[in-house]
Protein backbone atom coordinates (compact mmCIF):
# COMPACT_ATOMS: atom_id res chain seq x y z
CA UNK A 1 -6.24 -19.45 9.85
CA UNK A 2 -6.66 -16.78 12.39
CA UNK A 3 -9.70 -17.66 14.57
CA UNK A 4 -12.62 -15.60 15.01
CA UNK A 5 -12.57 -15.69 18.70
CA UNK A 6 -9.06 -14.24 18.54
CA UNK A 7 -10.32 -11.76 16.26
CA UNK A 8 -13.32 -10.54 18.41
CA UNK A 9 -11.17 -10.57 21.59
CA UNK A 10 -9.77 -7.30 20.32
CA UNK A 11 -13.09 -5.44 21.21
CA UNK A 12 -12.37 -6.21 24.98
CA UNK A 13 -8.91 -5.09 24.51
CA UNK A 14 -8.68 -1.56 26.49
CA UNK A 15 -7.14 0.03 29.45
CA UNK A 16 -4.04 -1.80 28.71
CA UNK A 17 -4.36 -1.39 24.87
CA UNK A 18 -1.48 0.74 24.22
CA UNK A 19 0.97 -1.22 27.02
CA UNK A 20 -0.12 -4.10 24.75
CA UNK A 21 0.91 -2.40 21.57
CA UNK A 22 4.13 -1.24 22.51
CA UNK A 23 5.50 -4.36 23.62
CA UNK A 24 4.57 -6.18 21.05
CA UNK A 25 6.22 -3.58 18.36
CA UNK A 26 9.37 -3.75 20.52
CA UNK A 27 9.40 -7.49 20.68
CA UNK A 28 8.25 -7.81 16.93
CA UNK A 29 10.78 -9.94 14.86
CA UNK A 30 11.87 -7.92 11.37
CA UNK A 31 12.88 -9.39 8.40
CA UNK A 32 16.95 -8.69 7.35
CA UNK A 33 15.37 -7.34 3.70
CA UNK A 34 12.05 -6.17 1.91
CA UNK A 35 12.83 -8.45 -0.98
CA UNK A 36 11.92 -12.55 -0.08
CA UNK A 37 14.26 -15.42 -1.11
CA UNK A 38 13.22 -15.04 -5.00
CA UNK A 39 14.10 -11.45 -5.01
CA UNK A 40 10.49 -10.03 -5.36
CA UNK A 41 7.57 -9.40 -2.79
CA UNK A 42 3.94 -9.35 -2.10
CA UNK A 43 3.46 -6.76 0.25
CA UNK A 44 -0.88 -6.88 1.19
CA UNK A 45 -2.48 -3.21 0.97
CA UNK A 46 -4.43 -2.39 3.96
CA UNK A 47 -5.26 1.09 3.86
CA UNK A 48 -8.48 2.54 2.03
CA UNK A 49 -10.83 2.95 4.98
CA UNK A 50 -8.64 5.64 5.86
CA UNK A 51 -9.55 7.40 3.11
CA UNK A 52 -13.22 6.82 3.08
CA UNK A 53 -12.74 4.27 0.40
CA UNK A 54 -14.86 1.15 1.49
CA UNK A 55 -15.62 -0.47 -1.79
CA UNK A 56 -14.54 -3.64 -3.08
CA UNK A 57 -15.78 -4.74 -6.27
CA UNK A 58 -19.68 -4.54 -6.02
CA UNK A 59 -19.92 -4.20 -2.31
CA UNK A 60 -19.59 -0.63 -1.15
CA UNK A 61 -19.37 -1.42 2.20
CA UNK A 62 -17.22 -4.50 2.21
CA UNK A 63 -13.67 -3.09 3.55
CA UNK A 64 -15.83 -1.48 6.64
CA UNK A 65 -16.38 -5.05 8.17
CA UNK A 66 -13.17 -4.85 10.18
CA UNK A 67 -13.22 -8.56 11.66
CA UNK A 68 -13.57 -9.57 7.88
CA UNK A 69 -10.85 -7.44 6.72
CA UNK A 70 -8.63 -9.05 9.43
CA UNK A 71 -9.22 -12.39 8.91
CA UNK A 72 -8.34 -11.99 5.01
CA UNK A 73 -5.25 -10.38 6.27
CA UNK A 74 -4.25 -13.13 8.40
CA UNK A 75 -5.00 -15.65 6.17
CA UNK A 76 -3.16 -13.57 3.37
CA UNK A 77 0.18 -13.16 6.29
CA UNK A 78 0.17 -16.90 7.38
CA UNK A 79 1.48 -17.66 4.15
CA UNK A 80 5.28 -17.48 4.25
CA UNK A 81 5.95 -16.17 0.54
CA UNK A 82 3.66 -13.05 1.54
CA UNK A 83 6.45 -10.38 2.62
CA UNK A 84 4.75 -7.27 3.91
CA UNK A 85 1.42 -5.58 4.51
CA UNK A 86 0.62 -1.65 4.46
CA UNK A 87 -1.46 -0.06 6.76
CA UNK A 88 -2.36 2.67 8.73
CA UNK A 89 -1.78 2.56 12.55
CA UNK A 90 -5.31 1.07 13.80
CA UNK A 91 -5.02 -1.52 11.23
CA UNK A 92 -1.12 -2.45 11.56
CA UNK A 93 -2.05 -2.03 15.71
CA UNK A 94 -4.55 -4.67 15.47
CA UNK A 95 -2.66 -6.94 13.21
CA UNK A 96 0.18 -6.37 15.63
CA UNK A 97 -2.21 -7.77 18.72
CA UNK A 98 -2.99 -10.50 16.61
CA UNK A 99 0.75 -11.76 16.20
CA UNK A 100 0.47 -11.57 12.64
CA UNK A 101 3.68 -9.22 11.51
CA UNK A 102 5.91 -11.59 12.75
CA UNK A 103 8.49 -11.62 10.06
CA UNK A 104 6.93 -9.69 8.19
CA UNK A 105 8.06 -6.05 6.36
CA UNK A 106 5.87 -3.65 7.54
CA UNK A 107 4.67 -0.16 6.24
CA UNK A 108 3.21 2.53 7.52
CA UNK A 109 0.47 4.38 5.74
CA UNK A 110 0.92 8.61 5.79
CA UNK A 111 -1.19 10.97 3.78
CA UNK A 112 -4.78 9.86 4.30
CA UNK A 113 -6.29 13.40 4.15
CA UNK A 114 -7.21 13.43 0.42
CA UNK A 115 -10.59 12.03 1.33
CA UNK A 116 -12.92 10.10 -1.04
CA UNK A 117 -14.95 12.40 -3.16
CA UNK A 118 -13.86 15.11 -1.00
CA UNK A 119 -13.03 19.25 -2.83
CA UNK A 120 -10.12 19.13 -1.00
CA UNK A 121 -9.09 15.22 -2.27
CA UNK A 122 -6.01 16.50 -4.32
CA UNK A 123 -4.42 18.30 -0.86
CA UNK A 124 -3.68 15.08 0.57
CA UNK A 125 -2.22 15.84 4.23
CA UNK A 126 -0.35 13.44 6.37
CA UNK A 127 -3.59 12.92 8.53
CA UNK A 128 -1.73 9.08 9.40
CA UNK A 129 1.50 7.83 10.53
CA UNK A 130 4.53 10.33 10.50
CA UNK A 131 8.35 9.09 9.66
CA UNK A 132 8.91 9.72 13.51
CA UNK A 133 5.86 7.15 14.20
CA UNK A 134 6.95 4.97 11.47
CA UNK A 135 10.39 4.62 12.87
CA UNK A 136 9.61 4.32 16.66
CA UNK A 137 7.19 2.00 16.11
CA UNK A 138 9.61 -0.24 14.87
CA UNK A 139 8.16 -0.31 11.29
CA UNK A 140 10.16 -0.61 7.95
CA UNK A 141 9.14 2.42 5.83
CA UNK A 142 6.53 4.73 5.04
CA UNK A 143 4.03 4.76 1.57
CA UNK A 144 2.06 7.71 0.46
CA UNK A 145 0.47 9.17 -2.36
CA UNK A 146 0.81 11.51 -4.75
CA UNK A 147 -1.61 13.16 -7.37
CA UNK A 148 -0.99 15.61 -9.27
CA UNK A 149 -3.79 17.87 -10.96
CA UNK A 150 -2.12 20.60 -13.36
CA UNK A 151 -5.42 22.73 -12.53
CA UNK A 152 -5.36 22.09 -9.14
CA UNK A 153 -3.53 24.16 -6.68
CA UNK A 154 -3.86 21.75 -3.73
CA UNK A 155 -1.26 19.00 -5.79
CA UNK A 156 1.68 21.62 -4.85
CA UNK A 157 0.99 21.20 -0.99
CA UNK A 158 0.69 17.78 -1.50
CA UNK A 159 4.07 17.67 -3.22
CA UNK A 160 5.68 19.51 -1.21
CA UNK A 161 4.72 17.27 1.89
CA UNK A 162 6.10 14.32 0.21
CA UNK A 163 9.15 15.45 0.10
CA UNK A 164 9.59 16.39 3.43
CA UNK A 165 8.04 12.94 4.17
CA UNK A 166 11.06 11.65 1.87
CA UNK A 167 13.80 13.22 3.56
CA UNK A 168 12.36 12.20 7.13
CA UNK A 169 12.08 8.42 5.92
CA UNK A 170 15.66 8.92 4.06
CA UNK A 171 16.95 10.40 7.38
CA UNK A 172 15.82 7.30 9.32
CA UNK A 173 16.95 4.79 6.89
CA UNK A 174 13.54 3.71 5.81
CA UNK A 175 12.19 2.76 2.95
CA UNK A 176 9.78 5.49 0.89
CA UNK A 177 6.96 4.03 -1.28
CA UNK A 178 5.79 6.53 -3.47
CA UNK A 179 2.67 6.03 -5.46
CA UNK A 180 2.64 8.66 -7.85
CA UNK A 181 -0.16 10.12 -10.70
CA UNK A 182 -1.45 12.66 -13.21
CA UNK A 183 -5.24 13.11 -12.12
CA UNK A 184 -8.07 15.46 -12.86
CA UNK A 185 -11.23 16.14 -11.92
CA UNK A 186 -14.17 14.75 -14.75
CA UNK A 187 -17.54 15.53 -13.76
CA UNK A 188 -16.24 16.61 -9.97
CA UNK A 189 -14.79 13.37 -9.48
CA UNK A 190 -10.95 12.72 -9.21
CA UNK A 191 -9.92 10.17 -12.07
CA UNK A 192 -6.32 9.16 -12.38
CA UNK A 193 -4.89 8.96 -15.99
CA UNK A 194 -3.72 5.32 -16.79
CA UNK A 195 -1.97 6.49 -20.35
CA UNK A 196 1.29 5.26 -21.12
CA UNK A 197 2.33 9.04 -21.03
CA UNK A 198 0.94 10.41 -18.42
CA UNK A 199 2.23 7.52 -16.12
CA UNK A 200 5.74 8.48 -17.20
CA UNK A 201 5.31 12.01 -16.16
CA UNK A 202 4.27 10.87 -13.13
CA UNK A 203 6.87 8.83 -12.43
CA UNK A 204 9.19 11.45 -13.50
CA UNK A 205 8.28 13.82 -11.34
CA UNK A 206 7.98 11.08 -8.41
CA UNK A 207 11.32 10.32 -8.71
CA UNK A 208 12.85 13.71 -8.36
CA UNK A 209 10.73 14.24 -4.78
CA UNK A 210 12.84 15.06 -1.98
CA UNK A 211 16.64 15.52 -0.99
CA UNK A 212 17.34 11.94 -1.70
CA UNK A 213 15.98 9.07 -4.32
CA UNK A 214 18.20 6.56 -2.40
CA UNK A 215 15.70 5.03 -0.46
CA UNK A 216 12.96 5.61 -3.14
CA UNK A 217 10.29 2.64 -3.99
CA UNK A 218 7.51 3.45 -7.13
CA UNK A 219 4.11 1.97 -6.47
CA UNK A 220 2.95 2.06 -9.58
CA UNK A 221 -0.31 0.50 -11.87
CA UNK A 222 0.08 -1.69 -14.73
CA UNK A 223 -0.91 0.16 -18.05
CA UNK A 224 -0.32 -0.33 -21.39
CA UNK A 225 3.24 -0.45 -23.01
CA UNK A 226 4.56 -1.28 -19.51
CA UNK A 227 7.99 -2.19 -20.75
CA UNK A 228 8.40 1.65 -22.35
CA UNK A 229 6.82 2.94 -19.11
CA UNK A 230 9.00 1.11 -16.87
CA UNK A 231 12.06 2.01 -18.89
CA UNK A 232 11.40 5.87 -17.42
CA UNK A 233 13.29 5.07 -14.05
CA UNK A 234 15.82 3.15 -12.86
CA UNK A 235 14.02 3.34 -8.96
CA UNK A 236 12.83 -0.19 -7.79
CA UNK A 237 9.26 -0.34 -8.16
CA UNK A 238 6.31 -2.68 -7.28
CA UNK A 239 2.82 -3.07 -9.20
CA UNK A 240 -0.33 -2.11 -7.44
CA UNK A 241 -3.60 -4.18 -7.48
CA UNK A 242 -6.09 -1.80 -8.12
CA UNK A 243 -9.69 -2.23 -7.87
CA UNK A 244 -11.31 -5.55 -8.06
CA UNK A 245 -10.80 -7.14 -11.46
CA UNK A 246 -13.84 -8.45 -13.71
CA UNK A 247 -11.14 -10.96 -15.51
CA UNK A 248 -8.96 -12.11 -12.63
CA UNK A 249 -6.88 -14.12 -15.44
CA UNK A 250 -5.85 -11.28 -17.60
CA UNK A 251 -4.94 -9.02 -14.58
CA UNK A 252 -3.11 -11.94 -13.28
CA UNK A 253 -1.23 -12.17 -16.71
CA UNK A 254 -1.16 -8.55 -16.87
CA UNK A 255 1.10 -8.62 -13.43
CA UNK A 256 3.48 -11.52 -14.14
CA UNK A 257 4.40 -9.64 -17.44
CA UNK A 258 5.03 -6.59 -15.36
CA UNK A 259 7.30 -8.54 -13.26
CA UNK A 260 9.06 -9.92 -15.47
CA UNK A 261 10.79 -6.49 -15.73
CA UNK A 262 14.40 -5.51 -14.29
CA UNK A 263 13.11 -2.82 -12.02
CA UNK A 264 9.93 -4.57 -11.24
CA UNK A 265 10.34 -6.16 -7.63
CA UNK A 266 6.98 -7.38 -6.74
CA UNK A 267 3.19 -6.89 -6.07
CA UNK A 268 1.36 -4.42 -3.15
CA UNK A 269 -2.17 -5.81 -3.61
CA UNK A 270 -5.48 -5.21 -1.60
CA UNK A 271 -8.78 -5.89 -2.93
CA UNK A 272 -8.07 -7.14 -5.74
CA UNK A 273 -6.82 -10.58 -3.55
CA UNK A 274 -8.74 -10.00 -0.19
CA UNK A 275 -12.13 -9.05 -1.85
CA UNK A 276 -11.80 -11.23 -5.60
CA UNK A 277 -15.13 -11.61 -7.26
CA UNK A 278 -15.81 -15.03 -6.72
CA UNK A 279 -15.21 -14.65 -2.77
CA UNK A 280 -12.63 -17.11 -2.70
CA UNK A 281 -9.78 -14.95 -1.26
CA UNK A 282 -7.35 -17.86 -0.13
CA UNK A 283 -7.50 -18.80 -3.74
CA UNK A 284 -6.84 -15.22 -5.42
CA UNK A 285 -3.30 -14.87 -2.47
CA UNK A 286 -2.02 -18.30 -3.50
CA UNK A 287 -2.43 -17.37 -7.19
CA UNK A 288 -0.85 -13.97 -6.57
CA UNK A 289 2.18 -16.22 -4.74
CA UNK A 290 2.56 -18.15 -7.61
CA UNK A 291 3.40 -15.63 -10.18
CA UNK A 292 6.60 -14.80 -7.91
């Protein structure tokens, strides 16, 4: 387990910050594939405060303690059957410092500028790492996010970034993570639609993004008739945590049916593991482990 002490040392961490940072991403061992020795992963999501998003289950504040967030990332990254984590740069920086991505598959976090709550939330702008970043810093491939409103003109610009995004991560020989849905506003608010079909038309048009599918990853939720939603592309994909669960056991069942799919290669997971209901974190990453 991490310590705390190492953990609060960062704060003191300054005019040689950056020297610090670069060489440890240039002396940072990387793992020869994303995929562990089982052929799946559990890659640890690390990137909502980025976007304003803060909650975890009842707590609306929880993901703003950052020495908390840290040491549930550390505890989830000590364990060798967890593969990756994605983050954006101050979090991945820190976790970097820490000597915790050692090993580890690493991706960087890009369009952050669909804020929270925000009118502009569907014109989400690569406010976070670039493909040039991703690459230079000696990461392993780039995840962003795509929603797409029908009555929303701001989903086109959003679109249209990603697949420039694509072809700069395709270019590089990095790995794209695409999370892709069909959202609309409901009483001002951005809701994503979990139906069967509307996750298939996401993924449809997901897949198409860009000059290249190649290096192409879906991020995608578990919904109902998963198998006939799955069955909609042939891209490797990986099943997203969501929010914190109220019935840890059926989401848990929930995933290992998901993975038990042929294009289903693992788990990216944040709250739902670092923030579980019942507080016991270390508990909620080995169960995760175990359904790999």
């Amino acid at each position: 387990m991490m310590s705390t002490d190492r953990i609060a040392e960062l704060s003191t961490i300054s005019v040689d910050r950056a020297e610090r940072v670069a060489r440890a991403k240039k002396e940072r061992h990387r793992p020869s594939s994303p995929l562990g020795p089982n052929g799946k992963t559990l890659v640890i999501a690390a990137d909502h405060a980025a976007r304003g998003a803060m909650r975890a289950g009842t707590d609306p504040l929880a993901i703003a303690d950052r020495p908390g967030l840290l040491r549930r990332l550390c505890a989830a990254l000590e364990r060798p059957e967890v593969n990756g984590v994605l983050g954006t740069a101050d979090v991945l920086e820190e976790l970097l410092l820490l000597g915790a991505l050692e090993g580890k598959t690493v991706y960087g976090s890009m369009n952050r500028g669909g804020l929270l709550g925000a009118s502009f939330e569907l014109d989400d702008r690569f406010t976070a790492m670039r493909p040039g970043a991703i690459a230079d810093s000696g990461f392993d491939g780039g995840k962003m996010l795509l929603r797409i409103d029908l009555r929303d003109a701001g989903s086109v610009a959003t679109m249209e970034a990603c697949a420039r995004a694509v072809d700069e991560l395709s270019e590089r020989g990095l790995l794209v993570m695409l999370e892709p849905f069909m959202s609309s506003r409901v009483d001002d608010v951005v809701r994503n639609d979990l139906s069967p079909a509307a996750m298939m038309q996401a993924i449809g048009i997901a897949s198409a993004i860009g000059s290249t599918a190649a290096n192409t990853w879906l991020k995608v939720p578990v919904v109902d008739d998963m198998e006939r939603v799955m069955a909609s592309s042939t891209l490797p994909s990986l099943v997203l945590g969501g929010e914190v669960p109220h019935d840890p056991d059926h989401t848990y069942g929930r995933w290992a049916d998901a993975l038990a799919l042929p294009n289903v290669h693992g788990l990216v997971v944040g709250r739902a593991l670092l923030y579980p209901s019942d507080g016991d974190y270390e508990t909620a990453i080995d169960t995760a482990v175990s359904l790999l």
